[in-house]
C-alpha atoms as a PDB file:
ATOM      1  CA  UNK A   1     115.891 114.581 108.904  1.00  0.00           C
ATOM      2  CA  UNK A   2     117.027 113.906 105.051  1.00  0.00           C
ATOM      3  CA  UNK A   3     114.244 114.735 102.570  1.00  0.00           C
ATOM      4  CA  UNK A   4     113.335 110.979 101.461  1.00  0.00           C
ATOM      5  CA  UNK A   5     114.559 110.484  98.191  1.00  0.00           C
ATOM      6  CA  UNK A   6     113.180 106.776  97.760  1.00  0.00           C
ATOM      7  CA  UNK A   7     110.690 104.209  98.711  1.00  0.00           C
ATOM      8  CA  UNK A   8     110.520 100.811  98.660  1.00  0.00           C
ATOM      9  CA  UNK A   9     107.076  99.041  98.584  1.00  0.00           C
ATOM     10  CA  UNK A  10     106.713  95.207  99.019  1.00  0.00           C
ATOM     11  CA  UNK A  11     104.424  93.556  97.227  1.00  0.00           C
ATOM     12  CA  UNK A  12     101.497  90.951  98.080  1.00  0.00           C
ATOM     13  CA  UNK A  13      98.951  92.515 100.509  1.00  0.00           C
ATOM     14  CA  UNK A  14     100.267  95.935 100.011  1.00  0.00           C
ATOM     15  CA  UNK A  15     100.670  96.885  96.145  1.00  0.00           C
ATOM     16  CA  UNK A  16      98.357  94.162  95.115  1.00  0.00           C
ATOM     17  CA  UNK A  17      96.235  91.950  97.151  1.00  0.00           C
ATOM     18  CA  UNK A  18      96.508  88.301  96.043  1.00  0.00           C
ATOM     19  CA  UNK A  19      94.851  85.123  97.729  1.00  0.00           C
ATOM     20  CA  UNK A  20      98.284  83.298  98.810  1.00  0.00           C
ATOM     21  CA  UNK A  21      97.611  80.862 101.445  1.00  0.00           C
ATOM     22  CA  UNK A  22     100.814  81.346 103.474  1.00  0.00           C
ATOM     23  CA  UNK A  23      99.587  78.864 106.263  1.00  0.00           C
ATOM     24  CA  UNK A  24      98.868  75.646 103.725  1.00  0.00           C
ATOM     25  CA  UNK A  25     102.468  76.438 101.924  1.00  0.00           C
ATOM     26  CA  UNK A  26     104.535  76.572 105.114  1.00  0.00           C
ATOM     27  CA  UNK A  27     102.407  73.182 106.113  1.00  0.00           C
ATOM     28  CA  UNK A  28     103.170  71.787 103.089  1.00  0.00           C
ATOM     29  CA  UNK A  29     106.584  72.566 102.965  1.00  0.00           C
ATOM     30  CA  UNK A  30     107.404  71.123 106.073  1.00  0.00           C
ATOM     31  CA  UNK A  31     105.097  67.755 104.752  1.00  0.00           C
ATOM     32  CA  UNK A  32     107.798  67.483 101.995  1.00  0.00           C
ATOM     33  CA  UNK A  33     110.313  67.710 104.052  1.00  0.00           C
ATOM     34  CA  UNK A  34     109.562  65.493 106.595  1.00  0.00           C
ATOM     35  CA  UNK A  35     109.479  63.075 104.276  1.00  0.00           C
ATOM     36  CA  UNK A  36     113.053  63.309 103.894  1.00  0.00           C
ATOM     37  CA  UNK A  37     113.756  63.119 108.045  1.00  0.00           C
ATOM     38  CA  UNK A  38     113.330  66.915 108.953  1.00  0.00           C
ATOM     39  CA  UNK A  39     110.542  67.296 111.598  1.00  0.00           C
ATOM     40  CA  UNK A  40     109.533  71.008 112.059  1.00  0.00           C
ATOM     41  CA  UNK A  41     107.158  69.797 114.679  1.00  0.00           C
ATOM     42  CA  UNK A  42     103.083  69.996 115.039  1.00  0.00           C
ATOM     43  CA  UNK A  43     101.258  71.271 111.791  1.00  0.00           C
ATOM     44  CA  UNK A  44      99.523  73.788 113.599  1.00  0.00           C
ATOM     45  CA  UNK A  45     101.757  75.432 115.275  1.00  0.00           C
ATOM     46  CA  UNK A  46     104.159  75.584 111.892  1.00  0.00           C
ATOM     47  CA  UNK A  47     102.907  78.636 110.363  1.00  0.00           C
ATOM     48  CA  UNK A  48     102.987  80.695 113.662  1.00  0.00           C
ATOM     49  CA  UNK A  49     106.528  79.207 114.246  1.00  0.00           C
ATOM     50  CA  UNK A  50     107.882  79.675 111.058  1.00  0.00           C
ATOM     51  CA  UNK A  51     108.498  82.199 107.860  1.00  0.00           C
ATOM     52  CA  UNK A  52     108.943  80.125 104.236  1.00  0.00           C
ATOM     53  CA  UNK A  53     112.731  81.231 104.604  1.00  0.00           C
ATOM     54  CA  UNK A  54     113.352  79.569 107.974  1.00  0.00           C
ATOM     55  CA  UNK A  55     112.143  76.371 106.507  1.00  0.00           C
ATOM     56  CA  UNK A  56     114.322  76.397 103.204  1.00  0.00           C
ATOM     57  CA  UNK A  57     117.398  77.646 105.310  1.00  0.00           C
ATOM     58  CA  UNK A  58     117.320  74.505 107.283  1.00  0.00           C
ATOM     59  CA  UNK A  59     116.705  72.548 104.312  1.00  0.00           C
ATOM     60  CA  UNK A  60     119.308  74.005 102.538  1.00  0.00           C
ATOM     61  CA  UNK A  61     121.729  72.747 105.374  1.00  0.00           C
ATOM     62  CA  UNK A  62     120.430  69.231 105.063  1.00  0.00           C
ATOM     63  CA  UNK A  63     120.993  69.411 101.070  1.00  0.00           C
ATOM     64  CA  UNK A  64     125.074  70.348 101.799  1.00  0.00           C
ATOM     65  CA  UNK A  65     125.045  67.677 104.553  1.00  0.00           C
ATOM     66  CA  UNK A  66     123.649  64.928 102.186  1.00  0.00           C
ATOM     67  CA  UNK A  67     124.004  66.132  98.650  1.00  0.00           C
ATOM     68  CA  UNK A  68     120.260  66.698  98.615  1.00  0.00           C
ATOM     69  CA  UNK A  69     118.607  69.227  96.148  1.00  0.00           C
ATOM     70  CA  UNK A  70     115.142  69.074  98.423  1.00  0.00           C
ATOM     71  CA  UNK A  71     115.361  73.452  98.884  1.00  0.00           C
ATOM     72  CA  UNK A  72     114.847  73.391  94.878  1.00  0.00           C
ATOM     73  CA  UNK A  73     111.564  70.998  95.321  1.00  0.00           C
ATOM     74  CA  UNK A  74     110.195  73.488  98.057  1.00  0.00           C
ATOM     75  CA  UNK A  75     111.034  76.439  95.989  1.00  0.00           C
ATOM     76  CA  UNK A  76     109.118  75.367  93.396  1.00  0.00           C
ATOM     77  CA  UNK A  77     106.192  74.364  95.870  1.00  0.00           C
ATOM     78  CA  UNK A  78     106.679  77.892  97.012  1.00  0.00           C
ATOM     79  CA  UNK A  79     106.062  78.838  93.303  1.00  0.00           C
ATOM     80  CA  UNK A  80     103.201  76.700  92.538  1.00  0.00           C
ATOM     81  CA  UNK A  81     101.480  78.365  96.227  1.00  0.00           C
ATOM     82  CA  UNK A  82     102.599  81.780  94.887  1.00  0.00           C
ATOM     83  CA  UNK A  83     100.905  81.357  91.073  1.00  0.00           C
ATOM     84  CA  UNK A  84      97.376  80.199  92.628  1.00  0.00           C
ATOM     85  CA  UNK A  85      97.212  82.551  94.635  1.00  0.00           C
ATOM     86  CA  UNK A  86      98.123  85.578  92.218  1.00  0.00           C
ATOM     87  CA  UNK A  87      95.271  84.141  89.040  1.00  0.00           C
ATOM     88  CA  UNK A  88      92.873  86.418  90.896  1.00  0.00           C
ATOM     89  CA  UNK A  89      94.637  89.326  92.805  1.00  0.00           C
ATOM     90  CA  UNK A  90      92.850  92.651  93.036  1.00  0.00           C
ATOM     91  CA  UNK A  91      94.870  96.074  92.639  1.00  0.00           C
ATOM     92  CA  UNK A  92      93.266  99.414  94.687  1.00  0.00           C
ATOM     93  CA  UNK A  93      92.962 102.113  92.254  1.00  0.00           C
ATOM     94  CA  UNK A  94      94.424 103.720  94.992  1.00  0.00           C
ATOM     95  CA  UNK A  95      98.023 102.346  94.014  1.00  0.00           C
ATOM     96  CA  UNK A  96      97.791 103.881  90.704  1.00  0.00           C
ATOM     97  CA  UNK A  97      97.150 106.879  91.672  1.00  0.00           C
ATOM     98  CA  UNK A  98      99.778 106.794  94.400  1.00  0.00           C
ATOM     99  CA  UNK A  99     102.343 105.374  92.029  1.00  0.00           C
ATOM    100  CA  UNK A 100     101.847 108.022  89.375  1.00  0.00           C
ATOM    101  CA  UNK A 101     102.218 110.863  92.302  1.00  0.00           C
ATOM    102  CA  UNK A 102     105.301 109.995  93.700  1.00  0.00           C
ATOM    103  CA  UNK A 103     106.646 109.433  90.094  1.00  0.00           C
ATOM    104  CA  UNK A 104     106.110 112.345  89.106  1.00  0.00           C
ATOM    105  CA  UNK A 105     107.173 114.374  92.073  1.00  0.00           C
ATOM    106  CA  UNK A 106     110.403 112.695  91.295  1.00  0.00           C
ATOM    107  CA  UNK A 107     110.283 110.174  93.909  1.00  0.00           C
ATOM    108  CA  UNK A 108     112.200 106.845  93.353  1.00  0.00           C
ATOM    109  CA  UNK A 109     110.154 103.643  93.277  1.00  0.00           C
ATOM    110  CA  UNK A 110     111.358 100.657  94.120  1.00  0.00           C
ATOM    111  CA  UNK A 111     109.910  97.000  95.054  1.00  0.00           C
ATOM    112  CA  UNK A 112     111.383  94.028  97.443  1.00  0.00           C
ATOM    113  CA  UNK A 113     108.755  90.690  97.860  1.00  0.00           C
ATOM    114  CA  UNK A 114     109.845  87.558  99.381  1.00  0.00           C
ATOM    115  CA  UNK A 115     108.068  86.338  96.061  1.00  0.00           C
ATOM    116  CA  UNK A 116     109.884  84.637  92.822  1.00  0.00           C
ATOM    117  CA  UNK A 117     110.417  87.113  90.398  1.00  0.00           C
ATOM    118  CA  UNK A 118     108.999  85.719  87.405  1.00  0.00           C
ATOM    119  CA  UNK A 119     106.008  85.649  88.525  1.00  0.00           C
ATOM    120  CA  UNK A 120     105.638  88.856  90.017  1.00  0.00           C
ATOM    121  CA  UNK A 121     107.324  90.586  86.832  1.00  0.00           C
ATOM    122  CA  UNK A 122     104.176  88.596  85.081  1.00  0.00           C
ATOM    123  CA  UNK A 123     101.380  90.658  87.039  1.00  0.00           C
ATOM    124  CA  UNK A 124     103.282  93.978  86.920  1.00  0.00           C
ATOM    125  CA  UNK A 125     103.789  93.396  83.103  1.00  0.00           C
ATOM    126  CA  UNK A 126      99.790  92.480  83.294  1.00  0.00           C
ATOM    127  CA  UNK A 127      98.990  95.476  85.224  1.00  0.00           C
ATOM    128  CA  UNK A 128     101.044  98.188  83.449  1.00  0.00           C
ATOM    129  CA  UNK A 129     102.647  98.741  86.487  1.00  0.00           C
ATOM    130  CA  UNK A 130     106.278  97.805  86.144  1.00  0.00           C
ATOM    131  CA  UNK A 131     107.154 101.456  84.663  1.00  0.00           C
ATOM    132  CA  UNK A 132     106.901 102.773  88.013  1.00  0.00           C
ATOM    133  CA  UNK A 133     109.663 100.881  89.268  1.00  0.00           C
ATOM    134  CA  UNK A 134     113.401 101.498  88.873  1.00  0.00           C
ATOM    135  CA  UNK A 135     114.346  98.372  91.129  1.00  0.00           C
ATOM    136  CA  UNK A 136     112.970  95.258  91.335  1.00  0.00           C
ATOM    137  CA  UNK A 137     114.215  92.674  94.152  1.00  0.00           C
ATOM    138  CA  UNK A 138     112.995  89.547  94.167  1.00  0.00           C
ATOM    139  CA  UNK A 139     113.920  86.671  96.232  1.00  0.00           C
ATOM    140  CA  UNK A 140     116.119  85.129  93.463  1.00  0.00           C
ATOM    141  CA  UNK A 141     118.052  88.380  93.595  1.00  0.00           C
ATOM    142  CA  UNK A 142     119.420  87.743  97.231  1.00  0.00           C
ATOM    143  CA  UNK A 143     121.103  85.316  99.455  1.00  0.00           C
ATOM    144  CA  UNK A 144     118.796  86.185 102.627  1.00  0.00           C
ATOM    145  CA  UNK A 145     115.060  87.096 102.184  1.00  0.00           C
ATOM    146  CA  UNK A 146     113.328  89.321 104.669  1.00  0.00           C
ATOM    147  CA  UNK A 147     113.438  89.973 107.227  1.00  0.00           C
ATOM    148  CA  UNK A 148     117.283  90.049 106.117  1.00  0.00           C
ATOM    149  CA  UNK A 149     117.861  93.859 105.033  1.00  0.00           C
ATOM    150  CA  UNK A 150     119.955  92.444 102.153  1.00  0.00           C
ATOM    151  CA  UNK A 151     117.100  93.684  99.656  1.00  0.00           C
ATOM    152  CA  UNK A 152     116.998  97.209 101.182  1.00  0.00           C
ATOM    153  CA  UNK A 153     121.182  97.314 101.083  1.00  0.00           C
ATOM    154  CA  UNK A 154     120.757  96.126  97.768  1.00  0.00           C
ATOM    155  CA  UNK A 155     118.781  99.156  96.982  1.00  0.00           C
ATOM    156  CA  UNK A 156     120.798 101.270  98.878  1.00  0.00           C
ATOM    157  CA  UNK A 157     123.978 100.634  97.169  1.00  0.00           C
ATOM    158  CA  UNK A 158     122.095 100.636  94.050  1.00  0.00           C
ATOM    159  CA  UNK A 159     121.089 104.221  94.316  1.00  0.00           C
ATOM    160  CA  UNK A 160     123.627 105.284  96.232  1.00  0.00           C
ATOM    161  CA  UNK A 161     121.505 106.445  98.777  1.00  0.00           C
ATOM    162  CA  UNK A 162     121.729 106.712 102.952  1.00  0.00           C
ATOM    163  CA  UNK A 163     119.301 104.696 104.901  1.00  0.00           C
ATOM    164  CA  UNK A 164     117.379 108.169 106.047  1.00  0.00           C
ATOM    165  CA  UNK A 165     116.692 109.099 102.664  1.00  0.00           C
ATOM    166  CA  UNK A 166     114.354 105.817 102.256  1.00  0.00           C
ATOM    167  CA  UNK A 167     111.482 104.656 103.738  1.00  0.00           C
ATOM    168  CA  UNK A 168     109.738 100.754 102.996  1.00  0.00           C
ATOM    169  CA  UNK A 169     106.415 100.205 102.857  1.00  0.00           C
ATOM    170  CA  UNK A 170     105.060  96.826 103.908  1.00  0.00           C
ATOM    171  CA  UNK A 171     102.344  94.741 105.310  1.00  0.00           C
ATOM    172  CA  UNK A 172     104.148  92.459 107.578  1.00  0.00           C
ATOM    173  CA  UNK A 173     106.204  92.009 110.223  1.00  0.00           C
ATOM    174  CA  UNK A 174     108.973  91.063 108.087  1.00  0.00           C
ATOM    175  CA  UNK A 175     108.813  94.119 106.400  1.00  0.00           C
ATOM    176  CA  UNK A 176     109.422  95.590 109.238  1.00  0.00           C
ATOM    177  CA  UNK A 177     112.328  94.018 110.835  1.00  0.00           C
ATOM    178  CA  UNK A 178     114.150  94.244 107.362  1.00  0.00           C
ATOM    179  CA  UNK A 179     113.967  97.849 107.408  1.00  0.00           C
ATOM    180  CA  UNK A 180     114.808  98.159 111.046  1.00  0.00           C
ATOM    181  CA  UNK A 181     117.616  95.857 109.743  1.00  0.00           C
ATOM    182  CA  UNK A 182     118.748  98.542 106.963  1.00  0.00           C
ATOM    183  CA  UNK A 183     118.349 101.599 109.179  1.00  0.00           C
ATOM    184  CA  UNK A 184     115.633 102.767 106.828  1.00  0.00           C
ATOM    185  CA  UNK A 185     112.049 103.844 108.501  1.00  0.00           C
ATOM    186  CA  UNK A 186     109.109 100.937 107.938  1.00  0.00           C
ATOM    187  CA  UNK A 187     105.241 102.803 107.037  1.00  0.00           C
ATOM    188  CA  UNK A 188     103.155  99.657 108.089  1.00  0.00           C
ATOM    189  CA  UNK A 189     100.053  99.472 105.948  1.00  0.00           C
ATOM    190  CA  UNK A 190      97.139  96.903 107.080  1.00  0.00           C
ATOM    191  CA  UNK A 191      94.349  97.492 109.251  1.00  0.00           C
ATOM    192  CA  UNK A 192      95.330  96.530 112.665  1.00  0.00           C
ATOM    193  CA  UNK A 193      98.812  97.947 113.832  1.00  0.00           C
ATOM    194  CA  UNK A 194     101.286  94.991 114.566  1.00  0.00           C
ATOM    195  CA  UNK A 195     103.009  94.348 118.001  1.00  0.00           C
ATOM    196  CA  UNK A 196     106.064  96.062 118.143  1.00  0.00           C
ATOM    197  CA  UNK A 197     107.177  94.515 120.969  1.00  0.00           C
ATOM    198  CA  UNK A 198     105.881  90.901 120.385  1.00  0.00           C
ATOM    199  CA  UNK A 199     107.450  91.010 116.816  1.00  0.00           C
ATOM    200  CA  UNK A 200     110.414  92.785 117.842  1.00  0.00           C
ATOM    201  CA  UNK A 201     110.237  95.868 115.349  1.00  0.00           C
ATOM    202  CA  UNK A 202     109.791  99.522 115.244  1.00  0.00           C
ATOM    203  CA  UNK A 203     106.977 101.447 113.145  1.00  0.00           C
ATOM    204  CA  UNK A 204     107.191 104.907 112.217  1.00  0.00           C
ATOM    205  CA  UNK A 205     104.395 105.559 110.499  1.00  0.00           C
ATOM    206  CA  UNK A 206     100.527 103.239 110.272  1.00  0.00           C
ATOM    207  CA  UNK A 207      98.189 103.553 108.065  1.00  0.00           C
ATOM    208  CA  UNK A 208      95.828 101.665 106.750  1.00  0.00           C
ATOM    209  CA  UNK A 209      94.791 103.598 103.613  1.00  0.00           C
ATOM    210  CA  UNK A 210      97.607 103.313 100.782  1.00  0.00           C
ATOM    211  CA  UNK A 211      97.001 106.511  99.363  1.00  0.00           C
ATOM    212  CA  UNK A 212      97.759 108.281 102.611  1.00  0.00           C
ATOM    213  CA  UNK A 213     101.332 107.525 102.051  1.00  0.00           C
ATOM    214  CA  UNK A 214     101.153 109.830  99.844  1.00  0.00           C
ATOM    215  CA  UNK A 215     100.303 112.541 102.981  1.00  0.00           C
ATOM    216  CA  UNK A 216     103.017 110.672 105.100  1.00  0.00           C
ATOM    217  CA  UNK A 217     105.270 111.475 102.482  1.00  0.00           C
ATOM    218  CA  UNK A 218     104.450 115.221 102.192  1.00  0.00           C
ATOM    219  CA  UNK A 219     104.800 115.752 105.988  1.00  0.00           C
ATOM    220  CA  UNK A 220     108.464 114.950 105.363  1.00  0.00           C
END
């Protein structure tokens, strides 16, 4: 196995935990656009049914049937969700330390979010924390969000890396899928271990301390 050269963390709920109330957005999202004749179906069952991305890539196929610009109004709903729920994220000093480590073993750092990219270059500007990175992918920097791997190839090309010398950190299913997606191996950090077979992925490392990444790493 190649000695990992790389890693790629995302972002909300795993570098920094912010407040962003996926459910309401995807709700509202689909609200807006039902307005304009797309039904995504019951409320309820939208945020189960659908990721923000699946909703904006069917709107963006209604905007180039109709000559619509309705995907820029729910990006910037998107936004407005995102910003409210960043004014009072929290940041372990565990990721500090963490970040600092793997710098300085010579380990490159890299970050892909789903999330706009102003914004998120706003709380690592706030946080001091946007030395540690030498890549930043945001969603504005990509045709396909996750769980796309276009991010991750982005990165990989980037570098000029192979898939097995990387490994992506992440929160979420679609963390995982995007780096099953690349070929590159997905640590899943959260308490509970997802579903690998419900959500269709495969995990090669949990843990549910960010710090013991660190540990994951050094077995390698």
């Amino acid at each position: 196995m190649s000695e990992i050269k790389a890693i790629i963390f995302d972002f909300d709920n795993t570098l920094v935990k912010s407040h962003i109330d996926f459910p309401s957005m995807k709700i509202s999202m689909a609200q807006q656009a039902k307005k304009h004749g797309l039904d995504f179906g019951e409320e309820k069952e939208i945020p189960h049914k659908f990721t923000a991305g699946n909703i904006i890539e069917k709107v963006k196929e209604y905007d180039e049937q109709n000559g619509t610009n309705l995907a820029t109004q729910l990006w910037n709903l998107v936004e407005k969700f995102e910003r409210e729920g960043m004014e009072d994220l929290t940041i372990d000093s565990d990721v500090f330390s963490l970040l600092e480590n793997l710098q300085n073993q010579g380990i490159i750092l890299c970050l892909f979010t789903n999330n706009a990219k102003k914004p998120t270059l706003e709380v690592l500007q706030l946080h001091d924390m946007q030395k540690y990175f030498q890549i930043i992918v945001a969603r504005e920097d990509v045709l396909q969000m996750k769980p796309d791997s276009e991010g991750i190839d982005l990165i990989l090309e980037k570098l000029d890396l192979k898939p097995e010398q990387v490994i992506l950190v992440g929160d979420s299913w679609v963390d995982g899928k995007a780096a099953n997606n690349a070929n590159v191996r997905f640590v899943l950090f959260r308490e509970e271990k997802l579903d690998q077979e419900k959500y269709g992925i495969e995990i090669w490392k949990h843990t549910n301390s960010i710090i013991d990444v660190l540990s994951i790493f050094k077995e390698e």
